[in-house]
N, C-alpha and C. Protein backbone atom coordinates (compact mmCIF):
# COMPACT_ATOMS: atom_id res chain seq x y z
N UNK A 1 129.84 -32.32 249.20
CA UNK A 1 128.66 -31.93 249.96
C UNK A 1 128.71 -32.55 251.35
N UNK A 2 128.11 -32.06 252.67
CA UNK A 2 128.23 -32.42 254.00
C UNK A 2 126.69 -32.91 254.35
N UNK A 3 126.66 -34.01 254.33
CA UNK A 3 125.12 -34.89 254.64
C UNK A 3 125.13 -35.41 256.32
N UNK A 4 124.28 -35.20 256.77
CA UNK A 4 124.11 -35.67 258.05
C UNK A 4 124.72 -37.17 257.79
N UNK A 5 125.29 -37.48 259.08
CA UNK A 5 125.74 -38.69 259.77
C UNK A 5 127.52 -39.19 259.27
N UNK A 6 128.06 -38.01 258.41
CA UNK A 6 128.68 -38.16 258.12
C UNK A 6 129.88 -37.59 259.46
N UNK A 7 130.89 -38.23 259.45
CA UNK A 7 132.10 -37.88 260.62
C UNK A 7 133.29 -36.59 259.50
N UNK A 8 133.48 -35.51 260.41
CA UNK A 8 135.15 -34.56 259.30
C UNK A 8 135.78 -34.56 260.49
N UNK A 9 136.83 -34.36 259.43
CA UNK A 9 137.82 -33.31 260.40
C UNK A 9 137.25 -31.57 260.45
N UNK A 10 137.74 -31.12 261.88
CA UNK A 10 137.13 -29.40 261.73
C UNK A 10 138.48 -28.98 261.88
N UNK A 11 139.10 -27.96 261.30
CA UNK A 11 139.93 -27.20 261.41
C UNK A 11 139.70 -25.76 262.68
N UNK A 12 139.76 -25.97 263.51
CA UNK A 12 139.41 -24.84 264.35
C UNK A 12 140.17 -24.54 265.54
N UNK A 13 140.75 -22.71 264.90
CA UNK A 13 141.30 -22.04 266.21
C UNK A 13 142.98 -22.77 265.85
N UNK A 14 143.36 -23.65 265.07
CA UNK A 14 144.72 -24.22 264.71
C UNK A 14 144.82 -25.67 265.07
N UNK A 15 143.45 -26.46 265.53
CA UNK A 15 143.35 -27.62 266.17
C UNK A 15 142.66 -27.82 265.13
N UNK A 16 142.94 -29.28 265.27
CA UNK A 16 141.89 -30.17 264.24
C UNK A 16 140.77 -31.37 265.19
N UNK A 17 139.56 -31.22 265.14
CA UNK A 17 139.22 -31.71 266.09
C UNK A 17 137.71 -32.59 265.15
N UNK A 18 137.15 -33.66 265.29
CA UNK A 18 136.53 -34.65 264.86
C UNK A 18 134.99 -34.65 265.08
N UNK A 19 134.36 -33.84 264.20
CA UNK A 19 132.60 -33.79 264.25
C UNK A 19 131.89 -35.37 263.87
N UNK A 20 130.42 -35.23 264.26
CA UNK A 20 129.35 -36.00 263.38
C UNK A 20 128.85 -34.77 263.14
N UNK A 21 128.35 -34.96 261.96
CA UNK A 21 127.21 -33.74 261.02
C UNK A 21 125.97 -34.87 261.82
N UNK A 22 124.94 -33.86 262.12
CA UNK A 22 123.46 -33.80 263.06
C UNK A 22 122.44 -33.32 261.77
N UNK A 23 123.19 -32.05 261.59
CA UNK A 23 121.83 -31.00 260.56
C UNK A 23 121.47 -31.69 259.31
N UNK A 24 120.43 -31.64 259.22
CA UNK A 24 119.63 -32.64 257.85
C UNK A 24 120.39 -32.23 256.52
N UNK A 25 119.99 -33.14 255.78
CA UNK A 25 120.62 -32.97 254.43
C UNK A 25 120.67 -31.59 253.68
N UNK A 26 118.48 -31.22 253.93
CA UNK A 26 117.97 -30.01 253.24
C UNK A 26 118.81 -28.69 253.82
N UNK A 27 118.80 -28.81 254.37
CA UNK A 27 119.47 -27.61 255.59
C UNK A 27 121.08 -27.32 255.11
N UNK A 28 121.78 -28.20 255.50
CA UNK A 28 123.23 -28.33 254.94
C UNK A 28 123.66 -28.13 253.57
N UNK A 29 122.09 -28.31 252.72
CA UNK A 29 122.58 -27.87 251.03
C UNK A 29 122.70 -26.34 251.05
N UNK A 30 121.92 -25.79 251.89
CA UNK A 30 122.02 -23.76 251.72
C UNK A 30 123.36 -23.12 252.78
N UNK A 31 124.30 -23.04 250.86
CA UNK A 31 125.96 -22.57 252.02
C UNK A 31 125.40 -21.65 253.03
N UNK A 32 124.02 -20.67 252.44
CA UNK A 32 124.43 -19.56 253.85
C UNK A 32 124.07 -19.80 255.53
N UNK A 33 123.54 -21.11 255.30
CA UNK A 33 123.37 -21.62 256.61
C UNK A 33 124.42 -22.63 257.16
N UNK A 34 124.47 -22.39 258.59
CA UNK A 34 125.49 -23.27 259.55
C UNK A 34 125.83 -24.54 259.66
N UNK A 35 126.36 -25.33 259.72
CA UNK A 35 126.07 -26.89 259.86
C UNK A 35 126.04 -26.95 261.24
N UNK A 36 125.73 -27.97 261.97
CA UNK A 36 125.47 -28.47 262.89
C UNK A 36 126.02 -30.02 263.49
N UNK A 37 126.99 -29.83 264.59
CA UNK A 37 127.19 -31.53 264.81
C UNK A 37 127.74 -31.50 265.96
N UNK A 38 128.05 -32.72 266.68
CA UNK A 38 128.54 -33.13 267.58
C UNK A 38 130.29 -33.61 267.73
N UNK A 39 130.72 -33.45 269.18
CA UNK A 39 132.39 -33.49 269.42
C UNK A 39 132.03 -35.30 268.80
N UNK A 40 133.59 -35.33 268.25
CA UNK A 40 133.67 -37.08 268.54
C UNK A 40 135.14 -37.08 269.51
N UNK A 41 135.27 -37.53 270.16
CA UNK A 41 136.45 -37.64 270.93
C UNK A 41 136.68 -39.30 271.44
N UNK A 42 137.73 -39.12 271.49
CA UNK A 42 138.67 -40.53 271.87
C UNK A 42 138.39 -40.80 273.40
N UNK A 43 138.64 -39.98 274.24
CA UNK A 43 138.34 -39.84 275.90
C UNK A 43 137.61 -40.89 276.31
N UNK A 44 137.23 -41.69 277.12
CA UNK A 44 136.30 -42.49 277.90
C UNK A 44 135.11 -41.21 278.45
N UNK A 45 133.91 -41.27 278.25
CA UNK A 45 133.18 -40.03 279.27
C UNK A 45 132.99 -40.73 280.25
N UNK A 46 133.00 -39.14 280.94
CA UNK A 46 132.60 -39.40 282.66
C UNK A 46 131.45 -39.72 282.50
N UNK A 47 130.91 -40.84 283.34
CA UNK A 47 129.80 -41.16 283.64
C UNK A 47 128.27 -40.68 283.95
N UNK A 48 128.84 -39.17 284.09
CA UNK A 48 127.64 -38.33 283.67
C UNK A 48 127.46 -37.34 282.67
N UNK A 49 128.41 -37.95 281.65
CA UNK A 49 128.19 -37.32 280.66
C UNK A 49 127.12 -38.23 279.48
N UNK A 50 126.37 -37.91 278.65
CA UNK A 50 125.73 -38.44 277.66
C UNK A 50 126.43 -38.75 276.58
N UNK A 51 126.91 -40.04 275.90
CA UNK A 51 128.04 -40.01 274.72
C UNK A 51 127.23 -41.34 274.65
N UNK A 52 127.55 -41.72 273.07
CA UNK A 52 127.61 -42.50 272.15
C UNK A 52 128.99 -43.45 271.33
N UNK A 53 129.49 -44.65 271.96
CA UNK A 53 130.18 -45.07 271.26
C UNK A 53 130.21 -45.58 270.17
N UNK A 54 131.46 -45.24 269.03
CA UNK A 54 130.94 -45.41 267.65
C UNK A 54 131.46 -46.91 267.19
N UNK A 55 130.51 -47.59 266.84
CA UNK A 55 130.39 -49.11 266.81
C UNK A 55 131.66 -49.79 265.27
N UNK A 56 131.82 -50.42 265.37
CA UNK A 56 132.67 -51.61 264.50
C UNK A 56 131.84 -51.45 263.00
N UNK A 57 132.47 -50.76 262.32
CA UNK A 57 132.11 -50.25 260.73
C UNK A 57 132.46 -49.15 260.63
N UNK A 58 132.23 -48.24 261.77
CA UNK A 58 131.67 -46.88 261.85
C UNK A 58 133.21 -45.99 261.96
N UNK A 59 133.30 -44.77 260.88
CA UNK A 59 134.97 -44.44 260.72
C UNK A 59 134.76 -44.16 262.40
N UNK A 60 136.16 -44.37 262.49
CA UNK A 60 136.71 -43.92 263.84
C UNK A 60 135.98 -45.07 265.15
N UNK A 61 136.15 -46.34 264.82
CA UNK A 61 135.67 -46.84 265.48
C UNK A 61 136.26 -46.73 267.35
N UNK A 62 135.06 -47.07 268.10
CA UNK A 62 135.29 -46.81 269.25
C UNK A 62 135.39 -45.71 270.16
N UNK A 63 135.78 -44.49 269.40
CA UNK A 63 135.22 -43.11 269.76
C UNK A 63 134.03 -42.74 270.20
N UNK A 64 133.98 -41.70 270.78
CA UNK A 64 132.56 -41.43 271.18
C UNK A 64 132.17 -40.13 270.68
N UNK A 65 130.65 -40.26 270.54
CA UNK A 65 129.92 -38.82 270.04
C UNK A 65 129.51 -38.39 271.43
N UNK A 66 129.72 -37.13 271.56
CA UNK A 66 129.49 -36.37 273.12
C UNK A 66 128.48 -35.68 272.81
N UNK A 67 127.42 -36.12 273.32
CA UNK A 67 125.71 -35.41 272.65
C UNK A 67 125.93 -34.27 272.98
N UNK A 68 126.63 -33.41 274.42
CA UNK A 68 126.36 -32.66 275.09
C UNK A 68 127.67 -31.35 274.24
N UNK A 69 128.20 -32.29 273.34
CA UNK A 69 129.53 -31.28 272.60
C UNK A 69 129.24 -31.36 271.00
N UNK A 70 127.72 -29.85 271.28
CA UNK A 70 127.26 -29.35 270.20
C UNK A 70 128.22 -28.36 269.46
N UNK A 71 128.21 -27.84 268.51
CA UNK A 71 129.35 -27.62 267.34
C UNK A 71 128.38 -27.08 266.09
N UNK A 72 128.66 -25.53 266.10
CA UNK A 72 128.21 -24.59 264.83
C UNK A 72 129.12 -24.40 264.13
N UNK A 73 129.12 -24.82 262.97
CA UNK A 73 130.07 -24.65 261.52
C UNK A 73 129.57 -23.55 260.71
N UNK A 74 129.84 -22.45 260.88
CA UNK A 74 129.68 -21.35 259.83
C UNK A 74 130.49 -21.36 258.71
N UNK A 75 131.81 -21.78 258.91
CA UNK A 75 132.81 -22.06 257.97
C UNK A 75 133.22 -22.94 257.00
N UNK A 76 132.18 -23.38 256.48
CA UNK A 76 132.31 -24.61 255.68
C UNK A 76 133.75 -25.18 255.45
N UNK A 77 134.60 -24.20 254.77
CA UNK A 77 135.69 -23.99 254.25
C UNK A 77 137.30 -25.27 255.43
N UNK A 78 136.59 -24.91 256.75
CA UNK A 78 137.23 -25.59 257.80
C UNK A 78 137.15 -26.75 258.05
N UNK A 79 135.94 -27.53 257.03
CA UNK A 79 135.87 -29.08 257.39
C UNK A 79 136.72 -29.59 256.36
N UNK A 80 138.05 -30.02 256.71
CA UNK A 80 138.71 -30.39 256.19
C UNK A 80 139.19 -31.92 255.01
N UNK A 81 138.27 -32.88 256.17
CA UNK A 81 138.49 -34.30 255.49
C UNK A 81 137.29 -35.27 256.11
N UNK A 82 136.65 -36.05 255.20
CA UNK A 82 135.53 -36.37 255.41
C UNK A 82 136.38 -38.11 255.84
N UNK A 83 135.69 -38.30 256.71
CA UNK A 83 135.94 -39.84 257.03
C UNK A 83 134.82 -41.28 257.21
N UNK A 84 133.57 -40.54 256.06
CA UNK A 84 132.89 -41.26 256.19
C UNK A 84 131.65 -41.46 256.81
N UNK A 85 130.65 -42.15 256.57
CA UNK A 85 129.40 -42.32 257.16
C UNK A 85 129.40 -42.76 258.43
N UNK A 86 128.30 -42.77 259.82
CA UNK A 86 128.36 -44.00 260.69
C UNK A 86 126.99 -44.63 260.14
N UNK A 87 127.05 -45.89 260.77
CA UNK A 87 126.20 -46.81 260.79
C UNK A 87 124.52 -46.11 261.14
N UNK A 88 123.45 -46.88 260.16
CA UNK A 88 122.26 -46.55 260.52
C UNK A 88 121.70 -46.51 262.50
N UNK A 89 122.15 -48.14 262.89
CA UNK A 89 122.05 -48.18 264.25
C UNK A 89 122.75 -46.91 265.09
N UNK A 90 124.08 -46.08 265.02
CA UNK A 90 124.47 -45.33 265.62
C UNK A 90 123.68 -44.07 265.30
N UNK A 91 123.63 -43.73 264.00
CA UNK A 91 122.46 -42.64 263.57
C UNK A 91 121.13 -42.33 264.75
N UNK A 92 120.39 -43.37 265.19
CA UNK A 92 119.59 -44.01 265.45
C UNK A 92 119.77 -43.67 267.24
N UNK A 93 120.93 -44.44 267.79
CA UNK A 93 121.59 -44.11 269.00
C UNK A 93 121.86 -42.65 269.58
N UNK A 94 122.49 -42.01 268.60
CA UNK A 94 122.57 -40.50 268.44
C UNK A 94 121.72 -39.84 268.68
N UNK A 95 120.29 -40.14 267.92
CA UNK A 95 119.14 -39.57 267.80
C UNK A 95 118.29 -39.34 269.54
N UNK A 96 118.61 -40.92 269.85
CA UNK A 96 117.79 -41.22 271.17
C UNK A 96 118.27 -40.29 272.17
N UNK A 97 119.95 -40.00 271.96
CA UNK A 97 120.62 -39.86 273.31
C UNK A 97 120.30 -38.00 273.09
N UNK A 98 119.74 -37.88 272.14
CA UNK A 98 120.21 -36.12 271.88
C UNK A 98 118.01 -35.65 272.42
N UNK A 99 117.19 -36.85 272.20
CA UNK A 99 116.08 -36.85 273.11
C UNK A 99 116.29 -36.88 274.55
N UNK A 100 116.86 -37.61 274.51
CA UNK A 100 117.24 -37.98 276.19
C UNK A 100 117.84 -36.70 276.69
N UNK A 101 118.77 -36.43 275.99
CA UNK A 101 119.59 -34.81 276.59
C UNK A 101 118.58 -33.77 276.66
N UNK A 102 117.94 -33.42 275.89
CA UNK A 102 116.99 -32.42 275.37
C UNK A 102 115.70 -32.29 275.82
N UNK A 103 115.41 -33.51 276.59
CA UNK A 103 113.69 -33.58 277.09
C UNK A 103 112.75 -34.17 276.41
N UNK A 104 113.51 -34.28 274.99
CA UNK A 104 112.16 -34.64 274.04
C UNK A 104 111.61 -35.82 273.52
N UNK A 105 110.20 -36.25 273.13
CA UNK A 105 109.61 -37.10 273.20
C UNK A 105 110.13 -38.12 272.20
C-alpha cells in the first residue's frame, strides 16, 4: 500500500526518478484514484526555488523535496520500490513549504 510521506522509486517514460507521496492515506487506498507527490532530487536548488532538504534518518538523506515538482501517479503499477518513511519534522517542513508555495494559510 502507498501512504503519504512515504519516498518510491517512479518508473517513468524509461527513467527512474524519486517521489514523496503528499496524497493522504484515505485517498491513496481508492486504486481508481491518482497518487500525488513531489520530485526528490539530488541537485542543490536554485535559490529561488522552494525545496526541502531531507534530514539524517530520512531514506535518501540529504536530497531535496522540490515543492514546486508536483507529480500525478495514475499508474500505480510504476512505483517501483519503496524506500521508506521521512521523518515527522520533514512531513511537517513539507507541509509549510507547499503553504508557502500555494498562498495558503
Amino acid at each position: 500500500m502507498v501512504r503519504r510521506g512515504q519516498i518510491w522509486t517512479l518508473l517513468r517514460g524509461g527513467s527512474q526518478h524519486r517521489v514523496l507521496v503528499i496524497s493522504n492515506d484515505e485517498y491513496n487506498s481508492v486504486e481508481e484514484l491518482a497518487i500525488w507527490g513531489l520530485a526528490v532530487v539530488r541537485d542543490v536548488p536554485h535559490p529561488n526555488q522552494l525545496a526541502v532538504r531531507l534530514a539524517a534518518g530520512d531514506p535518501l538523506t540529504g536530497a531535496f523535496v522540490r515543492i514546486h515538482g508536483v507529480v500525478q501517479i495514475l499508474d500505480r503499477s510504476a512505483l517501483r520500490e519503496s524506500h521508506g518513511f521521512v521523518s515527522h519534522d520533514t512531513v511537517a517542513a513539507v507541509e509549510s513549504a507547499l503553504r508557502e508555495f500555494l498562498e495558503l494559510p
